[in-house]
Every structure is written in C-alpha cells, then in structure tokens.
PDB file of N, CA and C in Angstrom:
ATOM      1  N   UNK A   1      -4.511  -8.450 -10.920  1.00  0.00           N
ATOM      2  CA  UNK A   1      -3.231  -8.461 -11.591  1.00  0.00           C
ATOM      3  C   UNK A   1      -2.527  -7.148 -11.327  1.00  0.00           C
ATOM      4  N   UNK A   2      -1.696  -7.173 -10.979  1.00  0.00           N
ATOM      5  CA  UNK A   2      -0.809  -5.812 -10.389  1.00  0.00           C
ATOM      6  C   UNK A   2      -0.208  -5.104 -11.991  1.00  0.00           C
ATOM      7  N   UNK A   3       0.647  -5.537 -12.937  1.00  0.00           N
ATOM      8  CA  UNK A   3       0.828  -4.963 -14.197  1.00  0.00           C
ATOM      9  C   UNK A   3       0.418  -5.010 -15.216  1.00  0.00           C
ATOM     10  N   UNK A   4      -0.381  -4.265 -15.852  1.00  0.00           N
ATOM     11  CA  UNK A   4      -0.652  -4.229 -16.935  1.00  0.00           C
ATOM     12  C   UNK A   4      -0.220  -4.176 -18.189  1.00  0.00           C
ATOM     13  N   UNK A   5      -0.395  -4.606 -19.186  1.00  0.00           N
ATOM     14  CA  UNK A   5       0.530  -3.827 -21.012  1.00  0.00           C
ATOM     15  C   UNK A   5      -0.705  -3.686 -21.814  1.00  0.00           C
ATOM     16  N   UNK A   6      -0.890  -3.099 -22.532  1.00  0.00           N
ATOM     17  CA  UNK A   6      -1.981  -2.363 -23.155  1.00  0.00           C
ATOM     18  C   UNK A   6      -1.836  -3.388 -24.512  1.00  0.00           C
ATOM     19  N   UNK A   7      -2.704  -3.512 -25.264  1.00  0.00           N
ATOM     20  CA  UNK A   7      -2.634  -4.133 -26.801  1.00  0.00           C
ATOM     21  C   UNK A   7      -1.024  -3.401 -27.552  1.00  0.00           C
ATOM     22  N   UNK A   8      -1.682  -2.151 -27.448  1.00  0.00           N
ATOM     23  CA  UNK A   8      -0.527  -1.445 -28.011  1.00  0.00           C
ATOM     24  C   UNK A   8       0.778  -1.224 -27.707  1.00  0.00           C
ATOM     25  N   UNK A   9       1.243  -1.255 -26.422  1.00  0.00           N
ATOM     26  CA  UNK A   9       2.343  -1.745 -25.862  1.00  0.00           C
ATOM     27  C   UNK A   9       3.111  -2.776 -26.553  1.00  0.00           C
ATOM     28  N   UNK A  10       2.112  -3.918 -26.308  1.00  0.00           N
ATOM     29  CA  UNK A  10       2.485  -5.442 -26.697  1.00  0.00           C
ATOM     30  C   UNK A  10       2.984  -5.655 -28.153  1.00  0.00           C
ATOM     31  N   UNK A  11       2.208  -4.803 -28.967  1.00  0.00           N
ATOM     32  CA  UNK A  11       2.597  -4.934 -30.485  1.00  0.00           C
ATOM     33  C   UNK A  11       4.180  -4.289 -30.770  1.00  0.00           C
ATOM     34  N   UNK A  12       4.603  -3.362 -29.702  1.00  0.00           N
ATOM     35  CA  UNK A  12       5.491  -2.196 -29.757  1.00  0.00           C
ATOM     36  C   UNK A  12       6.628  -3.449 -29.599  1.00  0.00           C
ATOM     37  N   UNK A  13       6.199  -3.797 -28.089  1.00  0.00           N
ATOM     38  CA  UNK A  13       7.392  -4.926 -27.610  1.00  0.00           C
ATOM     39  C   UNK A  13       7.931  -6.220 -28.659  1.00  0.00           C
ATOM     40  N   UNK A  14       6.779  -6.662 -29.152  1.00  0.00           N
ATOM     41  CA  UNK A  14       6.448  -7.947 -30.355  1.00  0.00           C
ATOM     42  C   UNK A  14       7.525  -7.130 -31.603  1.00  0.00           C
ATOM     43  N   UNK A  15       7.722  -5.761 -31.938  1.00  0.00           N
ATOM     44  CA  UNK A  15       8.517  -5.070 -32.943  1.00  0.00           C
ATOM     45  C   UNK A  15       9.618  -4.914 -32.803  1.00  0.00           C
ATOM     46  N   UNK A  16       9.594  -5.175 -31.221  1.00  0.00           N
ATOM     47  CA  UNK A  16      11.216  -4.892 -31.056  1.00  0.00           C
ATOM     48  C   UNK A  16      11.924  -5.977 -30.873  1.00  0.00           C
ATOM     49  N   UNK A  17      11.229  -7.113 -30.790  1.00  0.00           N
ATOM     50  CA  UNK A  17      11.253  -8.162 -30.363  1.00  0.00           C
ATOM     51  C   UNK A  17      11.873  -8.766 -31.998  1.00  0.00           C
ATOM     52  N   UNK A  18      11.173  -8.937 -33.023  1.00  0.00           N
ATOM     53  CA  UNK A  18      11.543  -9.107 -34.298  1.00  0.00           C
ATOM     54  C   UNK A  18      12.747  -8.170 -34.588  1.00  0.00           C
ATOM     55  N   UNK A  19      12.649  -7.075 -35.010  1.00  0.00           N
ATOM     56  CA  UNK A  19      13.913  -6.275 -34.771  1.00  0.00           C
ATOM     57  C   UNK A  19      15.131  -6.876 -34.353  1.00  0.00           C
ATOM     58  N   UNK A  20      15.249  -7.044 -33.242  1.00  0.00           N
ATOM     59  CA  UNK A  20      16.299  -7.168 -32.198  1.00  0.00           C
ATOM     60  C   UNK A  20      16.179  -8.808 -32.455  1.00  0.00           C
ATOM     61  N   UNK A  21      15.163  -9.224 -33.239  1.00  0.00           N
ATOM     62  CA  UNK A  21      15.381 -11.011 -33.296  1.00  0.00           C
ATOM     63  C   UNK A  21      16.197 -11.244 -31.988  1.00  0.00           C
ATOM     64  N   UNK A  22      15.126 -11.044 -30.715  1.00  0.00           N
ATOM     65  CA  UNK A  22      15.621 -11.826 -29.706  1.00  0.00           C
ATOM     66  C   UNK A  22      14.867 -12.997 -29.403  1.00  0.00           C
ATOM     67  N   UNK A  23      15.781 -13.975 -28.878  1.00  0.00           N
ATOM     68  CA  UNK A  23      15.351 -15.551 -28.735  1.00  0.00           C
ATOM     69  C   UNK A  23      14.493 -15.782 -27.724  1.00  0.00           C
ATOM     70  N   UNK A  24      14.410 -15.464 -26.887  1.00  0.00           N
ATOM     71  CA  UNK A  24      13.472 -15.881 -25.616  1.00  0.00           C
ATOM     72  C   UNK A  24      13.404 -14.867 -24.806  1.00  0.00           C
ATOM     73  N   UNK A  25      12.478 -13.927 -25.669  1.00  0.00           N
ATOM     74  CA  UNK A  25      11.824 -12.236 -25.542  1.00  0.00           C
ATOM     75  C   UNK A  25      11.066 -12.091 -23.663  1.00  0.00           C
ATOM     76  N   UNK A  26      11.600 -12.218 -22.671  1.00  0.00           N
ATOM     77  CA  UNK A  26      11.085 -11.733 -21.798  1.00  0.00           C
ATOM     78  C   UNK A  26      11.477 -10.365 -20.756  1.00  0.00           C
ATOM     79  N   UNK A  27      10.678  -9.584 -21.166  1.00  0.00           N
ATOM     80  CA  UNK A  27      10.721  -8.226 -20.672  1.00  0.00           C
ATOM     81  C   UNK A  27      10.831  -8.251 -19.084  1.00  0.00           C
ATOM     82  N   UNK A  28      11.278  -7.280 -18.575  1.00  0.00           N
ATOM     83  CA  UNK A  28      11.805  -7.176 -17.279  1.00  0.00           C
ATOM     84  C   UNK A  28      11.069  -5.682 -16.971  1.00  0.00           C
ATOM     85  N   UNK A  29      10.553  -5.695 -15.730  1.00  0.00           N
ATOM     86  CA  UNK A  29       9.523  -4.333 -15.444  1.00  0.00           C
ATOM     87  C   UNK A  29       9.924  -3.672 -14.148  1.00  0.00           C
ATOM     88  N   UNK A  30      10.538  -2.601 -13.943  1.00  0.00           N
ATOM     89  CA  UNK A  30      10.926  -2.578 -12.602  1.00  0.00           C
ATOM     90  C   UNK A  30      10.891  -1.332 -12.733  1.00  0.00           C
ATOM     91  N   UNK A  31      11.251  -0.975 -11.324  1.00  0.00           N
ATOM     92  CA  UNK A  31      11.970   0.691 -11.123  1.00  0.00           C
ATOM     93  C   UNK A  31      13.238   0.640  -9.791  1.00  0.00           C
ATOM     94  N   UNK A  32      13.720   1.658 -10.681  1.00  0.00           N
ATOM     95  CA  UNK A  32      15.732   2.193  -9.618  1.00  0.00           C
ATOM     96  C   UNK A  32      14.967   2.963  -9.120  1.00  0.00           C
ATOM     97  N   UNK A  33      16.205   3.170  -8.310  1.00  0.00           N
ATOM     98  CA  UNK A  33      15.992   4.407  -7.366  1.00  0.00           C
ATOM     99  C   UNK A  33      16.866   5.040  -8.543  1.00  0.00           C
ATOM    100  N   UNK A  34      16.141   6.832  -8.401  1.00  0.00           N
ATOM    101  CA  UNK A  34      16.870   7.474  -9.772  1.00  0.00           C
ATOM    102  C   UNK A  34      16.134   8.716 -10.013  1.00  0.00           C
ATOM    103  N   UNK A  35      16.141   9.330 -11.327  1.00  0.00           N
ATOM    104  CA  UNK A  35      15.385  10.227 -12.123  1.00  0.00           C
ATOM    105  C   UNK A  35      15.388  11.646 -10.739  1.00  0.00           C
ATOM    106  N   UNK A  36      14.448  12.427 -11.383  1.00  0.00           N
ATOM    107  CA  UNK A  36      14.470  13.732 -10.861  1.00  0.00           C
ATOM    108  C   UNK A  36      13.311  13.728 -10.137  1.00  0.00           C
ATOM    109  N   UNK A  37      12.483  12.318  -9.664  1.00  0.00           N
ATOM    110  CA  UNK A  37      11.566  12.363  -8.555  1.00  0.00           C
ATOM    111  C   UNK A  37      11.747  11.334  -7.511  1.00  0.00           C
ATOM    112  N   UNK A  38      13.032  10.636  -7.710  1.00  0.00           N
ATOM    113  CA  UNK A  38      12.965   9.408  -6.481  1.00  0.00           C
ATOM    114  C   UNK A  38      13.003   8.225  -6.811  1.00  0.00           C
ATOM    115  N   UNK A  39      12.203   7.433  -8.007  1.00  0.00           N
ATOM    116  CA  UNK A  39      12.095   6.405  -8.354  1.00  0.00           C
ATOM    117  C   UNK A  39      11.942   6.398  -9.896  1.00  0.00           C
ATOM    118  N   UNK A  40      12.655   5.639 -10.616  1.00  0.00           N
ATOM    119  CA  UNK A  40      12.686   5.679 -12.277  1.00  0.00           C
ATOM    120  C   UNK A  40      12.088   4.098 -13.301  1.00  0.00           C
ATOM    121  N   UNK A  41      11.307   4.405 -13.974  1.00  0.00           N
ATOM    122  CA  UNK A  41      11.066   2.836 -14.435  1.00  0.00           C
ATOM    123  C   UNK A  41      12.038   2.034 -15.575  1.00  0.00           C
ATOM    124  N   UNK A  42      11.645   0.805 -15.628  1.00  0.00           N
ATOM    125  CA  UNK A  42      12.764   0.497 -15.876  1.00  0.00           C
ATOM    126  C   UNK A  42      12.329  -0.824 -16.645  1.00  0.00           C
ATOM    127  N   UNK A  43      12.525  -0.553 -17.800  1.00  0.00           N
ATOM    128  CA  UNK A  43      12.048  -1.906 -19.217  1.00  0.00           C
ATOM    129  C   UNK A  43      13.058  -2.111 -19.590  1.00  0.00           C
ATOM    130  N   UNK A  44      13.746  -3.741 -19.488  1.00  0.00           N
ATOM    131  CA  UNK A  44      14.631  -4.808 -20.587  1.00  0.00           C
ATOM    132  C   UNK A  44      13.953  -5.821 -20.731  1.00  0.00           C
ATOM    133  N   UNK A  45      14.945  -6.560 -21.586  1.00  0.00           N
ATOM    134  CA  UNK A  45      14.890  -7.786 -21.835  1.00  0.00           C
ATOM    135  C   UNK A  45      15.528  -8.447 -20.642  1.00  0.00           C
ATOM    136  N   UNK A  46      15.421  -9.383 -20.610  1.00  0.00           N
ATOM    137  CA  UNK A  46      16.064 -10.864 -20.036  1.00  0.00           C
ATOM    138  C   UNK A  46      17.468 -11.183 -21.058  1.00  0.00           C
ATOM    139  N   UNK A  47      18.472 -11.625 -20.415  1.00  0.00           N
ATOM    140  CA  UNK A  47      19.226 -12.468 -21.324  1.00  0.00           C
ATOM    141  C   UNK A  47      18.204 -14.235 -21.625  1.00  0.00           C
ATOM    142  N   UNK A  48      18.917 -14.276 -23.012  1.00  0.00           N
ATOM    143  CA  UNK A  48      18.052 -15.695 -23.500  1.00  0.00           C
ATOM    144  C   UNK A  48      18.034 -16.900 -22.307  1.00  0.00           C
ATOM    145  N   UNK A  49      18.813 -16.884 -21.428  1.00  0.00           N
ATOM    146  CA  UNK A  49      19.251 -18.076 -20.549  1.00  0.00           C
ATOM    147  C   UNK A  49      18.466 -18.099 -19.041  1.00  0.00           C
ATOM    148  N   UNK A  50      17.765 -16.772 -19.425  1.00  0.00           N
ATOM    149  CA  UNK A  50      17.039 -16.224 -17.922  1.00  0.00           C
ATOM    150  C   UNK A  50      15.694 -17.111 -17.507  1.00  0.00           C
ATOM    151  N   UNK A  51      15.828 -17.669 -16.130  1.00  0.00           N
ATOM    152  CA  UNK A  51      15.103 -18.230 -15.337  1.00  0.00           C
ATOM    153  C   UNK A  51      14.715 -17.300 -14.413  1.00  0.00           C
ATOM    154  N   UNK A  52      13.271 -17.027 -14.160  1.00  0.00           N
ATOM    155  CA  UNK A  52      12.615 -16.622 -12.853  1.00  0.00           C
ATOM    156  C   UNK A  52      12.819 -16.735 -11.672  1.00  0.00           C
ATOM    157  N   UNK A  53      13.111 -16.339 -10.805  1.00  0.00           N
ATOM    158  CA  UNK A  53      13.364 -16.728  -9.139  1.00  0.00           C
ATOM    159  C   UNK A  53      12.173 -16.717  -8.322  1.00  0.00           C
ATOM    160  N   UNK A  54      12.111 -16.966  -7.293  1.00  0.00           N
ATOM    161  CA  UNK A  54      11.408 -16.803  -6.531  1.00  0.00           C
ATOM    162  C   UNK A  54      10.721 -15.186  -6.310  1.00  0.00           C
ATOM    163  N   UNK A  55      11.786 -14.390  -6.752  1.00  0.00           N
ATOM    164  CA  UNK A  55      11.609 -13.166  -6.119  1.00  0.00           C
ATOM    165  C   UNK A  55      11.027 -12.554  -7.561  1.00  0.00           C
ATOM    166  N   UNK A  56      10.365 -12.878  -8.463  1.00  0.00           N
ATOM    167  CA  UNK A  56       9.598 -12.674  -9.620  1.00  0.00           C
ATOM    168  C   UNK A  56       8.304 -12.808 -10.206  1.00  0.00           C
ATOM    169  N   UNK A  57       7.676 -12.163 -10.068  1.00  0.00           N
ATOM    170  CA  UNK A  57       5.984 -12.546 -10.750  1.00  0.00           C
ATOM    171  C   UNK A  57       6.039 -12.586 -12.172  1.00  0.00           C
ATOM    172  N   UNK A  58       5.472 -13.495 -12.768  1.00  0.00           N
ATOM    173  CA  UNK A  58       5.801 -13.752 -14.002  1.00  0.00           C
ATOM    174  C   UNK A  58       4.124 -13.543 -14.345  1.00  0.00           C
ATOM    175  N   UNK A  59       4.201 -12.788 -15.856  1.00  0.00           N
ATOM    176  CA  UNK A  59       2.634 -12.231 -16.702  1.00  0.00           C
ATOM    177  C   UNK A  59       2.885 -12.579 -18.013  1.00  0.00           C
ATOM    178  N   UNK A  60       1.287 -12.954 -18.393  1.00  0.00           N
ATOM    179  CA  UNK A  60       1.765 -12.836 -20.108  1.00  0.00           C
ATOM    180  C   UNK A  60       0.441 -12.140 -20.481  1.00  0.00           C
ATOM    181  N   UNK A  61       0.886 -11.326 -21.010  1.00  0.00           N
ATOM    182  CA  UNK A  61      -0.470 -10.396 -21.694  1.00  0.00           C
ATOM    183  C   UNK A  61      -0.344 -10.025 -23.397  1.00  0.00           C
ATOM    184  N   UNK A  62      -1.187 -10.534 -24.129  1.00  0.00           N
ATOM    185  CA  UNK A  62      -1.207 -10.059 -25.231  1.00  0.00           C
ATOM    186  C   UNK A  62      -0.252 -10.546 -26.228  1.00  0.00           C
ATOM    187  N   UNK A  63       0.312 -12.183 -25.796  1.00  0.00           N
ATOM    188  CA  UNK A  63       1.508 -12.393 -26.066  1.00  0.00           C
ATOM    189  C   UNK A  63       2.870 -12.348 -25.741  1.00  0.00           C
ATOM    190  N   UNK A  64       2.764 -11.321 -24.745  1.00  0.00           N
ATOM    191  CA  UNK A  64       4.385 -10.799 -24.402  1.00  0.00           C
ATOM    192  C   UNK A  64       4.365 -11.573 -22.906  1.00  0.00           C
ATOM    193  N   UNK A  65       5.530 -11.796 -22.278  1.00  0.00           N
ATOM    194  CA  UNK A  65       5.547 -12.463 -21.378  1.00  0.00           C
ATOM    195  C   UNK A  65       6.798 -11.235 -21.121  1.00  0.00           C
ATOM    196  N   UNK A  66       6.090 -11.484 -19.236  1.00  0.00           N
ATOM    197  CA  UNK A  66       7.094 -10.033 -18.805  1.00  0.00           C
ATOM    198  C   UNK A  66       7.300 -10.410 -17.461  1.00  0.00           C
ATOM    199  N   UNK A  67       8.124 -10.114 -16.211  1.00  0.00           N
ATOM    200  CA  UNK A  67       8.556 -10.347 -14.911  1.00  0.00           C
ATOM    201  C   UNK A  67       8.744  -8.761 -14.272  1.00  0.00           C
ATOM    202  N   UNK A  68       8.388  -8.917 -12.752  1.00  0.00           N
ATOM    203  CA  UNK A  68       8.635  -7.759 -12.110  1.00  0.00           C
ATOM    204  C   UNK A  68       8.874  -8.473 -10.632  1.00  0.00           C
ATOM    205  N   UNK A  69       9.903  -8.089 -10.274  1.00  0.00           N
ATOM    206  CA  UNK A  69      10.229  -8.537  -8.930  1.00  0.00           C
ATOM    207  C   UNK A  69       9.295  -7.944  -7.968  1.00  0.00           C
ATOM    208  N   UNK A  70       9.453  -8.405  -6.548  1.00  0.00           N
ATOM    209  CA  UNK A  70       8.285  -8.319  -5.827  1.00  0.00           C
ATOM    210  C   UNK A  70       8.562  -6.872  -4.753  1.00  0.00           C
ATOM    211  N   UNK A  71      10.174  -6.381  -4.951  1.00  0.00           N
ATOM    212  CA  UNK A  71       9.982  -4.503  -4.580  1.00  0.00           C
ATOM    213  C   UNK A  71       9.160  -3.736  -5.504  1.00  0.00           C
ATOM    214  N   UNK A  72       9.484  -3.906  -6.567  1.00  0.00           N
ATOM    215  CA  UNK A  72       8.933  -2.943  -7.991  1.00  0.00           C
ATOM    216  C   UNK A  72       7.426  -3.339  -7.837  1.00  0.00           C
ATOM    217  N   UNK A  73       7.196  -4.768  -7.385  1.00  0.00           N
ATOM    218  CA  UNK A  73       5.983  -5.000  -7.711  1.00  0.00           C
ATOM    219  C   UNK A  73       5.185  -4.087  -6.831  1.00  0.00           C
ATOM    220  N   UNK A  74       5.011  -3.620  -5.506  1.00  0.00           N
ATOM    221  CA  UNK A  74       4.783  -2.823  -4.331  1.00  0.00           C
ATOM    222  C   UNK A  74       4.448  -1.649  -5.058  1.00  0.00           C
ATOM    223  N   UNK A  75       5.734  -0.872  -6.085  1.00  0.00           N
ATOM    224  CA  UNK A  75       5.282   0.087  -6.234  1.00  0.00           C
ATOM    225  C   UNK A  75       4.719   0.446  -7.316  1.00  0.00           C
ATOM    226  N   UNK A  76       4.090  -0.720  -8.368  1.00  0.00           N
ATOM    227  CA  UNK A  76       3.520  -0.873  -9.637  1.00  0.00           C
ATOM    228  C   UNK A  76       2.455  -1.672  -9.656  1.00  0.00           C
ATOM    229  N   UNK A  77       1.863  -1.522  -8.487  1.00  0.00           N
ATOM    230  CA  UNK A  77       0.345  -2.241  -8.169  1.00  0.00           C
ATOM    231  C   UNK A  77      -0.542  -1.448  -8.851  1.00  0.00           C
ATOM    232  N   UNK A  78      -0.720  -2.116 -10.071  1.00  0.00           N
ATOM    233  CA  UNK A  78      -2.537  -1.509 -10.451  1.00  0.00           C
ATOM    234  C   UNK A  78      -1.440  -0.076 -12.042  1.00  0.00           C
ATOM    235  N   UNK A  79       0.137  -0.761 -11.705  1.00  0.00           N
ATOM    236  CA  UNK A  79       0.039   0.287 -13.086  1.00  0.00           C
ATOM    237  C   UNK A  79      -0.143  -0.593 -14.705  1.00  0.00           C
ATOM    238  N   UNK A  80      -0.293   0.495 -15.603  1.00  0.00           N
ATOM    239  CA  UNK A  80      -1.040   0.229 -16.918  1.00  0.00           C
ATOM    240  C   UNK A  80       0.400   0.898 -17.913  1.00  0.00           C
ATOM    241  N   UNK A  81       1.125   0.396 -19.097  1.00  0.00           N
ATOM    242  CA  UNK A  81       1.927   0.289 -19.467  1.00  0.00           C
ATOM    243  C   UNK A  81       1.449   0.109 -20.990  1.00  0.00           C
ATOM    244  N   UNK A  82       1.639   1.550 -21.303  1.00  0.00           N
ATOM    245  CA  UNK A  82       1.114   1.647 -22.759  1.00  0.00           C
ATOM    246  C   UNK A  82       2.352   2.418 -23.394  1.00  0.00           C
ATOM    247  N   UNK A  83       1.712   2.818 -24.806  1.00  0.00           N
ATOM    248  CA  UNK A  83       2.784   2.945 -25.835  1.00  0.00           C
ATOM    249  C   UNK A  83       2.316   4.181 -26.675  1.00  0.00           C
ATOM    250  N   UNK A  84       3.051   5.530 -26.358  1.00  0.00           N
ATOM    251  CA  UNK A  84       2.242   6.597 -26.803  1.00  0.00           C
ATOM    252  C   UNK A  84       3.318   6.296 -28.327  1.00  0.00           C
ATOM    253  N   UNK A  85       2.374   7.106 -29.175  1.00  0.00           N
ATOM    254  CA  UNK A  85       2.957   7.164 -30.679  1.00  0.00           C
ATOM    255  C   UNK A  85       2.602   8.385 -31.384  1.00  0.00           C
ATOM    256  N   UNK A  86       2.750   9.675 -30.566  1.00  0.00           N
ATOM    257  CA  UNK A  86       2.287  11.015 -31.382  1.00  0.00           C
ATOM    258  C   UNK A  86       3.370  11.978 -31.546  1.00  0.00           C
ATOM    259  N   UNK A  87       3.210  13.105 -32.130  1.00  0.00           N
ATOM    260  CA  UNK A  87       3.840  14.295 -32.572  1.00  0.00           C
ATOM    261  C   UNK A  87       4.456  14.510 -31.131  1.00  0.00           C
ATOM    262  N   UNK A  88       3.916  14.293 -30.062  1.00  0.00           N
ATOM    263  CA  UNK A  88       4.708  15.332 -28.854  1.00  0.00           C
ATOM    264  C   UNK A  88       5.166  14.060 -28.121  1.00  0.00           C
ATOM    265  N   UNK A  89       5.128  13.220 -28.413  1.00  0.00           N
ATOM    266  CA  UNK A  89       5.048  11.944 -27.078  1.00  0.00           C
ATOM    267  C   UNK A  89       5.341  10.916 -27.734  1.00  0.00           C
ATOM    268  N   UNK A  90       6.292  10.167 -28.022  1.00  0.00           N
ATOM    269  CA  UNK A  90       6.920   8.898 -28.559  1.00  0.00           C
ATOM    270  C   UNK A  90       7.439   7.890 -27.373  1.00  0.00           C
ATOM    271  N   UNK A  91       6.823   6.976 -27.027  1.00  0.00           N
ATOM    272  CA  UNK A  91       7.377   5.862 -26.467  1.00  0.00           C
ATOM    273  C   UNK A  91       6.825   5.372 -25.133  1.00  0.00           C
ATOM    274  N   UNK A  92       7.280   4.002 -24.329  1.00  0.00           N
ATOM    275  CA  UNK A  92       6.472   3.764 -23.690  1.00  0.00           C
ATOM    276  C   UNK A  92       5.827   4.912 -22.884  1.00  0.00           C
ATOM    277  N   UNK A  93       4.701   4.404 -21.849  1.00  0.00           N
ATOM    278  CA  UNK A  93       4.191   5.611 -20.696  1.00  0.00           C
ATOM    279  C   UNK A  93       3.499   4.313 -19.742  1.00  0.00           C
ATOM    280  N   UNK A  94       3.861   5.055 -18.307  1.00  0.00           N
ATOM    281  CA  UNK A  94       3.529   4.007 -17.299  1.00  0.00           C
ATOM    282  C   UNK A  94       2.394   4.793 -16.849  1.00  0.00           C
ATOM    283  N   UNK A  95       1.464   4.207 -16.673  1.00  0.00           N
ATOM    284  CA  UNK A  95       0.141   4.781 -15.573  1.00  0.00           C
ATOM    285  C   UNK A  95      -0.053   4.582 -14.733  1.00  0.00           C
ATOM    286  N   UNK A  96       0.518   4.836 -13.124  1.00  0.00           N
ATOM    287  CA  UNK A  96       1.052   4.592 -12.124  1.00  0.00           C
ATOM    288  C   UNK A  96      -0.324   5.117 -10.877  1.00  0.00           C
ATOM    289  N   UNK A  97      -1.177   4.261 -10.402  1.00  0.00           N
ATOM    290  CA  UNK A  97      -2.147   4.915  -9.822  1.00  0.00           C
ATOM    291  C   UNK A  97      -1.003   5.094  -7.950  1.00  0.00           C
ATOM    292  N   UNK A  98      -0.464   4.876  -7.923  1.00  0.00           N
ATOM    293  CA  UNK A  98       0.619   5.130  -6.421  1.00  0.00           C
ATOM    294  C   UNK A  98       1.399   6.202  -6.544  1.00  0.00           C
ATOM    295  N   UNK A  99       1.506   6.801  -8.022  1.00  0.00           N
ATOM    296  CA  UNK A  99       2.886   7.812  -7.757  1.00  0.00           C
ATOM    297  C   UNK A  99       1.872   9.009  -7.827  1.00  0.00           C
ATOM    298  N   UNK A 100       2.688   9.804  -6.732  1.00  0.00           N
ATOM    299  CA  UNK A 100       2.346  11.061  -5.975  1.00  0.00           C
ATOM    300  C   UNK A 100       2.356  12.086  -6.621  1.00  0.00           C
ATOM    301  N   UNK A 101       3.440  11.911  -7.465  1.00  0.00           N
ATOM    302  CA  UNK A 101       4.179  12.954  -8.204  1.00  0.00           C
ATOM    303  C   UNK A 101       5.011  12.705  -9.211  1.00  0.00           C
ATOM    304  N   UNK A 102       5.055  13.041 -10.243  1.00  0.00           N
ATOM    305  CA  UNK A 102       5.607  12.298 -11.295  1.00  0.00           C
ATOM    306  C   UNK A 102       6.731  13.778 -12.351  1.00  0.00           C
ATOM    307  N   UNK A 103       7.747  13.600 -12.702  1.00  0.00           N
ATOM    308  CA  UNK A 103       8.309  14.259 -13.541  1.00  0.00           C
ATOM    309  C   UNK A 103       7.400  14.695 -15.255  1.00  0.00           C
ATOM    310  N   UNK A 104       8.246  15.341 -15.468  1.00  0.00           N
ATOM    311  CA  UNK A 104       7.618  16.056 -16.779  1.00  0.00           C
ATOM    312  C   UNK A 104       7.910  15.009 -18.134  1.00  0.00           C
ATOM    313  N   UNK A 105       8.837  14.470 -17.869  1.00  0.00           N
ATOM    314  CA  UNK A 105       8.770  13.855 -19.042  1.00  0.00           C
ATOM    315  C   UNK A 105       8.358  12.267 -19.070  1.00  0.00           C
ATOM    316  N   UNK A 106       8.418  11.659 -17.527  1.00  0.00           N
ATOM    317  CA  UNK A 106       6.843  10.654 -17.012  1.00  0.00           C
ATOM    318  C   UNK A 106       8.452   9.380 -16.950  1.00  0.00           C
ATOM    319  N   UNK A 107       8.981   9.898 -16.594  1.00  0.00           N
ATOM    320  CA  UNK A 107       9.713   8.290 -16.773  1.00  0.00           C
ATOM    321  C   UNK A 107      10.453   8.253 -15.403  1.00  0.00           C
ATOM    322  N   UNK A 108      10.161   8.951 -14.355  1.00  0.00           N
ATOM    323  CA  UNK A 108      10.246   8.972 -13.224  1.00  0.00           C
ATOM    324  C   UNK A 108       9.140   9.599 -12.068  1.00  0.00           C
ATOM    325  N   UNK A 109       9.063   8.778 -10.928  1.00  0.00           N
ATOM    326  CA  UNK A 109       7.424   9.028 -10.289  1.00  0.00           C
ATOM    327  C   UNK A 109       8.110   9.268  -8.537  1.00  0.00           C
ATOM    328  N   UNK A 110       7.590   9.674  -7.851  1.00  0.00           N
ATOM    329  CA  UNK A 110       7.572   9.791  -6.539  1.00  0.00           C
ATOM    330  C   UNK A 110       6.449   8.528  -5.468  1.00  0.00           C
ATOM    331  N   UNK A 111       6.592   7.827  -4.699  1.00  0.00           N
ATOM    332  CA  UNK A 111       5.644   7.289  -4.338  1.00  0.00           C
ATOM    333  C   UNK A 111       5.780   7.771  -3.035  1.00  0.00           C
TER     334      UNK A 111
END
C-alpha cells in the first residue's frame, strides 16, 4: 500500500469531518510544486459530487476513505500520515521515506 493514515490521523480527519458535517468525507492526498524545498503536501476534501478517475488510487483506512493521484502517488510511496498533538507540534505530519530533504516546519520535502 503506498499511503498510509495512522489510527490517529483518522480520528483527527473523522473530527473534522463531523465539524465541518461534510457529506461524502473523501480526503484528497497530494503534493504542489511549492514550499521552501520543491514539493509541498497537500490535504482536502473532495467536493460531495466527487467521482474518482482513472488517474486516482482510492484507500480506506481506519474508516476514512482518501484518493491520491498517480504523480503524488510516485512521490508518497511508502509515506505514513499521522497527527501530531503536542506543546511544540500541532497538526498533521507526513513521514515521507523518498524525501531527501525536508523543511523545518515538515510541510514541504525535496525528492
């Protein structure tokens, strides 16, 4: 399986998911070109009306059902997508075993 979401992730997403009372909760996993190393990641929703394409791998882990197209997918082979919740570190974190080099505040990676 190329993406991962951690338990804890999933509960995060499932909160925002109630929250945001969205109807047909499917997360979107990608990365722009961007940030201060080259490549930036990149979590939404789907609009409610959203169908998969061809060009989409579709996952469900832990409940959450999520899509990553098949560029992003290349460069998110084997990453792990958890949910830090401490004093210094609030919010998702990607664990990217491909990026080379990664920024300081982790939300952009170099491959």
């Amino acid at each position: 399986m190329s993406v991962k979401i951690t338990e804890k992730a999933a509960l995060e997403v499932v909160s925002i998911v109630a929250e945001k009372q969205i109807v047909n909760p499917i997360l979107r996993v990608g990365i722009n070109g961007g940030g201060c190393s080259g490549f930036e990641y990149s979590l939404n929703f789907e609009k409610d009306d959203f169908v998969p394409s061809d060009m989409d791998t579709v996952y469900e882990q832990h409940g959450v059902k999520f899509v990553v197209d098949k560029k992003s997918d290349l460069y998110l082979e084997g990453t792990t997508i958890d949910f830090k919740d401490g004093i210094n570190e609030r919010g998702f974190a990607f664990e990217n075993p491909n990026a080379v080099k990664s920024c300081g505040c982790g939300k952009s990676f170099q491959a």
